[in-house]
Protein backbone atom coordinates (compact mmCIF):
# COMPACT_ATOMS: atom_id res chain seq x y z
CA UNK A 1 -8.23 -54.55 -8.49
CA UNK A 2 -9.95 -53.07 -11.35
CA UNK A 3 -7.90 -53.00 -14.67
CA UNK A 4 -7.00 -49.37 -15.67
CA UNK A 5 -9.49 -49.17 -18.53
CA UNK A 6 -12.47 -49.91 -16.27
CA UNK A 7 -11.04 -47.71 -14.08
CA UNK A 8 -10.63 -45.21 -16.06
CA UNK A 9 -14.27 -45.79 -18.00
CA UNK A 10 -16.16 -46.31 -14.44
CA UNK A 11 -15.32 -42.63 -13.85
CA UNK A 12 -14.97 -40.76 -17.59
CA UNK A 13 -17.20 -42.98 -19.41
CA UNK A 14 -17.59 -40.22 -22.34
CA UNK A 15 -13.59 -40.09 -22.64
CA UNK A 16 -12.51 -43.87 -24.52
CA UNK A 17 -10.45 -42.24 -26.60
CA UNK A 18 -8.05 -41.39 -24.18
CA UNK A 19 -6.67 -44.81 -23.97
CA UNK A 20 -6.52 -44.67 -27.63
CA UNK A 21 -3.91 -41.65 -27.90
CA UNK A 22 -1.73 -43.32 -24.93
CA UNK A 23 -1.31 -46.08 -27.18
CA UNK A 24 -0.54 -44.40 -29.50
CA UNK A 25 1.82 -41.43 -27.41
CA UNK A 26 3.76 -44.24 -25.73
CA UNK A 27 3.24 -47.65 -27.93
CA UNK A 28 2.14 -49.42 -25.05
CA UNK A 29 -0.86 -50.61 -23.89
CA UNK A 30 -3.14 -48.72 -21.11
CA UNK A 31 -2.49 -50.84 -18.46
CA UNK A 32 -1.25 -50.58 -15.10
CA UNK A 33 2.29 -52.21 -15.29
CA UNK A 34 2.72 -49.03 -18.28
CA UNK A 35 2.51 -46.37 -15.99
CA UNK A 36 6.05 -45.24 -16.45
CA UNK A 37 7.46 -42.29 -16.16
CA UNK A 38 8.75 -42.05 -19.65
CA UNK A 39 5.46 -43.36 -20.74
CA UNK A 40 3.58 -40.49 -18.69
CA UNK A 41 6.21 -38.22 -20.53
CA UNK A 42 5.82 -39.42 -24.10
CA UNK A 43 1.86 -39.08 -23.59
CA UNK A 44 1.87 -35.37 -22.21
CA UNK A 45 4.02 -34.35 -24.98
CA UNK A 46 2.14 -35.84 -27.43
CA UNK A 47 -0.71 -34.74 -26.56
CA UNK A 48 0.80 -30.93 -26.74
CA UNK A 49 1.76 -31.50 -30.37
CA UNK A 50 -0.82 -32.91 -31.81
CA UNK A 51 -3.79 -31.15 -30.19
CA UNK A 52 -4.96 -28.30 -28.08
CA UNK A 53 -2.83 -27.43 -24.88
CA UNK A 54 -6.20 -27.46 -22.92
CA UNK A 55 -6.98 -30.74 -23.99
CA UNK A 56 -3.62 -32.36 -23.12
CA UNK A 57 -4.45 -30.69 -19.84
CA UNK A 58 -7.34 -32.47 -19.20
CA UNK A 59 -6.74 -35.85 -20.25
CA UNK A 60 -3.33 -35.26 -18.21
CA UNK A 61 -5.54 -34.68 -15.01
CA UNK A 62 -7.67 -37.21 -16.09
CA UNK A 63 -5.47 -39.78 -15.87
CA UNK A 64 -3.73 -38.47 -12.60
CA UNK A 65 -6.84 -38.92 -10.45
CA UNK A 66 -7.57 -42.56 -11.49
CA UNK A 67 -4.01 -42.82 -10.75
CA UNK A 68 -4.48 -41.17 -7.40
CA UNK A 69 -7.38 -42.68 -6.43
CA UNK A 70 -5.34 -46.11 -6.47
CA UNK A 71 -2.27 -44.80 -5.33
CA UNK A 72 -1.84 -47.27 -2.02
CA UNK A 73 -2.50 -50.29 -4.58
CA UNK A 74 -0.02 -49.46 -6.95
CA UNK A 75 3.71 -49.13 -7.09
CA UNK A 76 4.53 -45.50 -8.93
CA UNK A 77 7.75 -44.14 -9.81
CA UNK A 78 8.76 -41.30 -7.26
CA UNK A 79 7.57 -38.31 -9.29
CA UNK A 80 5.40 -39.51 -11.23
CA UNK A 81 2.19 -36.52 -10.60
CA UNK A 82 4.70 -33.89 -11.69
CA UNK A 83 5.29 -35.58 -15.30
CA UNK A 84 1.78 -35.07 -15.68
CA UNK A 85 1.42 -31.77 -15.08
CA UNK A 86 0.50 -29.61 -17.86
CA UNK A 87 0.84 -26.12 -17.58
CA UNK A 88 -2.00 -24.27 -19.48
CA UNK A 89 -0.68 -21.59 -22.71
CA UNK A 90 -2.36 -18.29 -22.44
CA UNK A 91 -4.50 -17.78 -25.40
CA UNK A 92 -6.85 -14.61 -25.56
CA UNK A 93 -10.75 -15.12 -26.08
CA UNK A 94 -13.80 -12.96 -27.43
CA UNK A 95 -16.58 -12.32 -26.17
CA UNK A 96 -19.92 -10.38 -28.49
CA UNK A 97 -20.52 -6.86 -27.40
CA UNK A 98 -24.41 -6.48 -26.48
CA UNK A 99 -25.33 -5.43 -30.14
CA UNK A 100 -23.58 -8.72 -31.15
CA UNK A 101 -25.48 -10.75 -29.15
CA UNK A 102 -28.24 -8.59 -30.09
CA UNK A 103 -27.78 -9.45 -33.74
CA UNK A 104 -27.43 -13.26 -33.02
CA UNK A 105 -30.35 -13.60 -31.43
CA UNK A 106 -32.32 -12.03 -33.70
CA UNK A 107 -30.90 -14.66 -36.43
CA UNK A 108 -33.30 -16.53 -38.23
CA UNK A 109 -32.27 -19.88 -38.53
CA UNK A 110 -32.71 -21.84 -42.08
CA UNK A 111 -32.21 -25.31 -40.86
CA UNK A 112 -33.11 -27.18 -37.56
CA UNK A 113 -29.35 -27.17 -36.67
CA UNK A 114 -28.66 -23.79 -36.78
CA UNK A 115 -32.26 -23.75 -34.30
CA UNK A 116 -30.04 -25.94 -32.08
CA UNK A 117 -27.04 -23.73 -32.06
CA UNK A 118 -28.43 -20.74 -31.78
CA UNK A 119 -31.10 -21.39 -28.93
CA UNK A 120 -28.09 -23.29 -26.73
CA UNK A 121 -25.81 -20.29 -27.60
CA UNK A 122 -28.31 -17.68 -26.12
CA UNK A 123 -29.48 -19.60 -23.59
CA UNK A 124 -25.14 -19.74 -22.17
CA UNK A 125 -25.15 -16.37 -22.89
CA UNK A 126 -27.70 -15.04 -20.90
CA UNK A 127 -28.26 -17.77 -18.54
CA UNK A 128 -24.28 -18.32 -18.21
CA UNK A 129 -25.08 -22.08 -18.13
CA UNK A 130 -22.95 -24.74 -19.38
CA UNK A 131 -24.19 -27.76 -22.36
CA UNK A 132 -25.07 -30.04 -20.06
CA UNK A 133 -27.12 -27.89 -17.76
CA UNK A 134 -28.81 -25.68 -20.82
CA UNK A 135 -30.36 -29.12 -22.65
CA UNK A 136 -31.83 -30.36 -19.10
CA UNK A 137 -33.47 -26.88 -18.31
CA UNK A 138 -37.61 -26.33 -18.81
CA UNK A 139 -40.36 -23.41 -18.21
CA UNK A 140 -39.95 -25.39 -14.67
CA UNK A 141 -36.89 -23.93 -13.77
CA UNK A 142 -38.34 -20.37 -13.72
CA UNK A 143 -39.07 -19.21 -10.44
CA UNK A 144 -39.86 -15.58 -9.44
CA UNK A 145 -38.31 -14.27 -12.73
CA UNK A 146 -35.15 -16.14 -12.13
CA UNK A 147 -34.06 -19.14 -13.79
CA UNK A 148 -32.79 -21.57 -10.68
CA UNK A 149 -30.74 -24.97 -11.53
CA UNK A 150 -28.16 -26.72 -9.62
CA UNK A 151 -25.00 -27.78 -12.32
CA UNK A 152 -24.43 -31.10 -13.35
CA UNK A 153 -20.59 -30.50 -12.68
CA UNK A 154 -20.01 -28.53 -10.05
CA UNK A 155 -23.00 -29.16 -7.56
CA UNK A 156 -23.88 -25.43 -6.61
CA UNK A 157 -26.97 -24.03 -7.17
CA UNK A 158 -27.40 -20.97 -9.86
CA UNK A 159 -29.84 -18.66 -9.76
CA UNK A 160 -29.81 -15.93 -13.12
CA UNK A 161 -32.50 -13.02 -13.64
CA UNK A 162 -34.55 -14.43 -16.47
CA UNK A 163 -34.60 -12.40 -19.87
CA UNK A 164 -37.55 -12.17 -22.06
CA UNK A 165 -35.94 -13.90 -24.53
CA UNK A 166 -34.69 -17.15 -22.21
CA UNK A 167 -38.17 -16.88 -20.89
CA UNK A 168 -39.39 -17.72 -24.62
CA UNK A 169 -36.54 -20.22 -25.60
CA UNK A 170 -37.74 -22.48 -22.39
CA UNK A 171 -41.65 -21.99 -23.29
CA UNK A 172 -40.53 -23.52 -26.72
CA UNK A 173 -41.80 -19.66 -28.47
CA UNK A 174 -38.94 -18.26 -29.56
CA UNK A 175 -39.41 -17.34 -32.97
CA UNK A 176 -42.12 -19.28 -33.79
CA UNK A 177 -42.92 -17.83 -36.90
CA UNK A 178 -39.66 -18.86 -38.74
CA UNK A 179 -38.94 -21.70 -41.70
CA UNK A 180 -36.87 -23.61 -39.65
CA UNK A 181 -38.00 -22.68 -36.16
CA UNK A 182 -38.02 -26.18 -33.72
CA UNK A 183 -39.63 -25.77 -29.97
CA UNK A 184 -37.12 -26.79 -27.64
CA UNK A 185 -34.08 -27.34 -29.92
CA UNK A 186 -31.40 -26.21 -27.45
CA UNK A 187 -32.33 -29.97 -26.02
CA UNK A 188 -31.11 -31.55 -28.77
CA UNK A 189 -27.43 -32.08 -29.30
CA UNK A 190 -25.12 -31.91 -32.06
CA UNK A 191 -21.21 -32.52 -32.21
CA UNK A 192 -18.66 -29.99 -31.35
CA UNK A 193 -17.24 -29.19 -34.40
CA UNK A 194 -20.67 -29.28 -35.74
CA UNK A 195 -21.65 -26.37 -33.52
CA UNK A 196 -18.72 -24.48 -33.68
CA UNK A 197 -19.19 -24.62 -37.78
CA UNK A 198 -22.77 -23.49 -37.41
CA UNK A 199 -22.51 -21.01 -34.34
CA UNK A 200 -19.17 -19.33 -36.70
CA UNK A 201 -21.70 -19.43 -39.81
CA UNK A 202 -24.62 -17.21 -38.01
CA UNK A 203 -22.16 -15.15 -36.43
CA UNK A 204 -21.08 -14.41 -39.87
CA UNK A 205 -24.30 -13.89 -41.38
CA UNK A 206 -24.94 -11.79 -38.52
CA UNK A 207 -21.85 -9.30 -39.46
CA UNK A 208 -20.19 -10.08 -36.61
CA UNK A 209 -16.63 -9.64 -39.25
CA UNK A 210 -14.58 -6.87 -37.41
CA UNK A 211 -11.07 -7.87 -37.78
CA UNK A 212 -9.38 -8.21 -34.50
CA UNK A 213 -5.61 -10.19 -33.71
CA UNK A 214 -5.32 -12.80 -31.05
CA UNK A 215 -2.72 -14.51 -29.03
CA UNK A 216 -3.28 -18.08 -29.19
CA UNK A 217 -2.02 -22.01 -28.81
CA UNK A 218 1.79 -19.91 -29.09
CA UNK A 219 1.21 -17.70 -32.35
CA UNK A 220 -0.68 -14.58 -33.15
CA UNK A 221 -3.58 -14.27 -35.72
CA UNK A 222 -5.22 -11.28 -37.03
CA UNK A 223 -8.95 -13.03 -38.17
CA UNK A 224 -12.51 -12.07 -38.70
CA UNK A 225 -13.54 -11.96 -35.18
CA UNK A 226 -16.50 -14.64 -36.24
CA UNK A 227 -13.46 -17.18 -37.01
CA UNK A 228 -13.01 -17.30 -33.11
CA UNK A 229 -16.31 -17.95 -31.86
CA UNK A 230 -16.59 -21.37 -30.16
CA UNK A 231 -18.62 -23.36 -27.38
CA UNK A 232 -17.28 -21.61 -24.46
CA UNK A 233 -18.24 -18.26 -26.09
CA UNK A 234 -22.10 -18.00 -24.49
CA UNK A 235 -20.65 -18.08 -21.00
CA UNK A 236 -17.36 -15.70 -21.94
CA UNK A 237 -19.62 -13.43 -23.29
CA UNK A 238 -22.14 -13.75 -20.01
CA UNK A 239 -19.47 -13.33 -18.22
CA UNK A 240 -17.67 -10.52 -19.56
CA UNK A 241 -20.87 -8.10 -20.59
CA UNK A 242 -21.68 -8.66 -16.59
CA UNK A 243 -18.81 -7.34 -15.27
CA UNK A 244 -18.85 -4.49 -18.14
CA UNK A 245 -22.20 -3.82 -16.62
CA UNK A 246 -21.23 -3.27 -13.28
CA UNK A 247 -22.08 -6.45 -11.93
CA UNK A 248 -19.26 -7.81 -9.22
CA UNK A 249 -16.91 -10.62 -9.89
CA UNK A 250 -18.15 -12.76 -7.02
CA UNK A 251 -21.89 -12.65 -8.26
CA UNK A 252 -20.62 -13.40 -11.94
CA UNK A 253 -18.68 -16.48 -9.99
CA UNK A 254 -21.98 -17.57 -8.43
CA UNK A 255 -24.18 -17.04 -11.67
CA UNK A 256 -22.26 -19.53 -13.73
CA UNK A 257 -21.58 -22.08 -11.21
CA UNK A 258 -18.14 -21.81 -10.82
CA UNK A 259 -16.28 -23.32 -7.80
CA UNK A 260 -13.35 -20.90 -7.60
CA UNK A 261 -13.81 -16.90 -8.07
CA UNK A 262 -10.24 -16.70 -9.64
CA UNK A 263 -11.76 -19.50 -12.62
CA UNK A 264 -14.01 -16.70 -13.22
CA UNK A 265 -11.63 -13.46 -13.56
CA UNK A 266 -8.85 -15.67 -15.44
CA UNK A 267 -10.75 -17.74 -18.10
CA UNK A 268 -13.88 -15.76 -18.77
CA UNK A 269 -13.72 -12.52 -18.19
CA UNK A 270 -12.63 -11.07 -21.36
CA UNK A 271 -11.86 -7.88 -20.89
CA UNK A 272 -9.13 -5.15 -19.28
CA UNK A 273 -9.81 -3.96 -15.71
CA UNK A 274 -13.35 -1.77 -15.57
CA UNK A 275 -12.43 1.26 -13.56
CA UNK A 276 -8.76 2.05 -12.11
CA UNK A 277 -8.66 4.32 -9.17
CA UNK A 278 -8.02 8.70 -9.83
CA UNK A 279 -4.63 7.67 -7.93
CA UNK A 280 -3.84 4.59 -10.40
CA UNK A 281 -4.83 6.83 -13.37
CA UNK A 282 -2.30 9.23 -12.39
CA UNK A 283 0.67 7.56 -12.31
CA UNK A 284 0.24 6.63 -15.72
CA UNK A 285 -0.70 9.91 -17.03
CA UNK A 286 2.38 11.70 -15.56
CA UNK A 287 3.89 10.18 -18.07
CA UNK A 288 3.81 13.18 -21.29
């Protein structure tokens, strides 16, 4: 059999440092004979206190398939899947209102950087695709004015109404007459803190500074609402501007590749119910 960390690496090659924070969680070594319920326990919580809740999530569930997938060659405590179950904190998101995006994408970029950020941002925001699709798309994938790709993570084929302005991000002409304009720099890739630095920079520029107050990782903040903008914010705002425009929930599921329509309404739709019945707007307005 395998030792864990090929086992682990064969299947999340991108995600070494995993094993490095359950040494560190537990103060043993990532091996098989460690998988221990009090080990599995010390790593969760760790994880929850000295990171993101999302993140301890993932590496959780991470670890719980490779542990899975050997299950019948193993010998695991009874239990064992439920200590690594991490429930999920609600936090509240934002999403740019269609002058927002508006304003971003009429940014003019200084450096080739903020070219990067920028064209990957739009391109999630009005294509509603994720990194790893956006760098691998070309003028190829436009077919019949829609953009048509089949994700990298979830296998299902997307198909999006092209914008002008994709259209000219993928034929490399999207404001071509800038200082600082690259063709095709939404194929290039840059770290994440690096883009969430840059994409909260031109967001800022851009006047995008309403304060707003937020629920999230368990306390509230009242920040300029560019001090919340992130990588997931392209597709949350796809997402969300859709279903403001009338579009259904089950299309908006489709057009950013999800495999569940209920990933859709609970993580990126950011926004309160669109229209309420004349009978579920009465019962509250009884109410004087």
């Amino acid at each position: 059999m395998k030792t864990l960390e090929n086992a682990f690496l064969d299947k999340y090659p991108q995600n070494g440092k995993v094993i490095e924070k359950w040494t560190i969680a537990t103060g043993s070594p990532f091996v098989w004979e460690s998988m221990t319920k009090p080990n599995m326990a010390a790593f969760g919580e760790w994880l929850c206190n000295n990171g993101a809740r999302s993140s301890a999530k993932t590496y959780c569930a991470q670890l719980k398939s490779i542990l899975n997938l050997y299950s019948e060659e193993l010998s695991l405590p009874k239990g064992w899947d439920k200590v690594l179950l991490i429930r999920g904190d609600t936090s509240e998101q934002i999403y740019l209102t269609d002058e927002e995006l508006k304003r971003v994408i009429e940014y003019r970029p200084d450096t080739k950087i903020e070219a990067i950020v920028q064209q990957q941002f739009v391109l999630s925001a009005l294509v509603g695709a994720r990194h790893g699709d956006i760098v691998k798309l070309t003028e190829a994938n436009i077919r019949d004015e829609y953009i048509c790709y089949v994700s990298e993570k979830t296998h299902i084929k997307a198909q999006v109404p092209i914008s002008n302005v994709a259209k000219r991000i993928l034929k490399g002409n999207f404001h071509h007459n800038t200082v600082g304009y690259e063709k095709f720099a939404y194929k290039e890739s840059v770290s994440d803190p690096t883009f969430n630095d840059t994409l909260r920079r031109i967001c800022n520029l851009c006047d995008i500074d309403e304060e707003i107050t937020l629920y999230r990782r368990g306390k509230t903040s009242t920040l300029p609402k560019w001090s919340f903008a992130s990588s997931h914010l392209g597709r949350r705002t796809c997402a969300t501007l859709l279903y403001l425009h009338g579009c259904d929930i089950y299309t908006i599921s489709r057009i950013l590749a999800h495999n569940s329509v209920e990933m859709t309404a609970r993580r990126y739709i950011m926004t309160p119910i669109r229209e309420l019945s004349k009978e579920t707007m009465g019962y509250f307005s009884q109410f004087k």
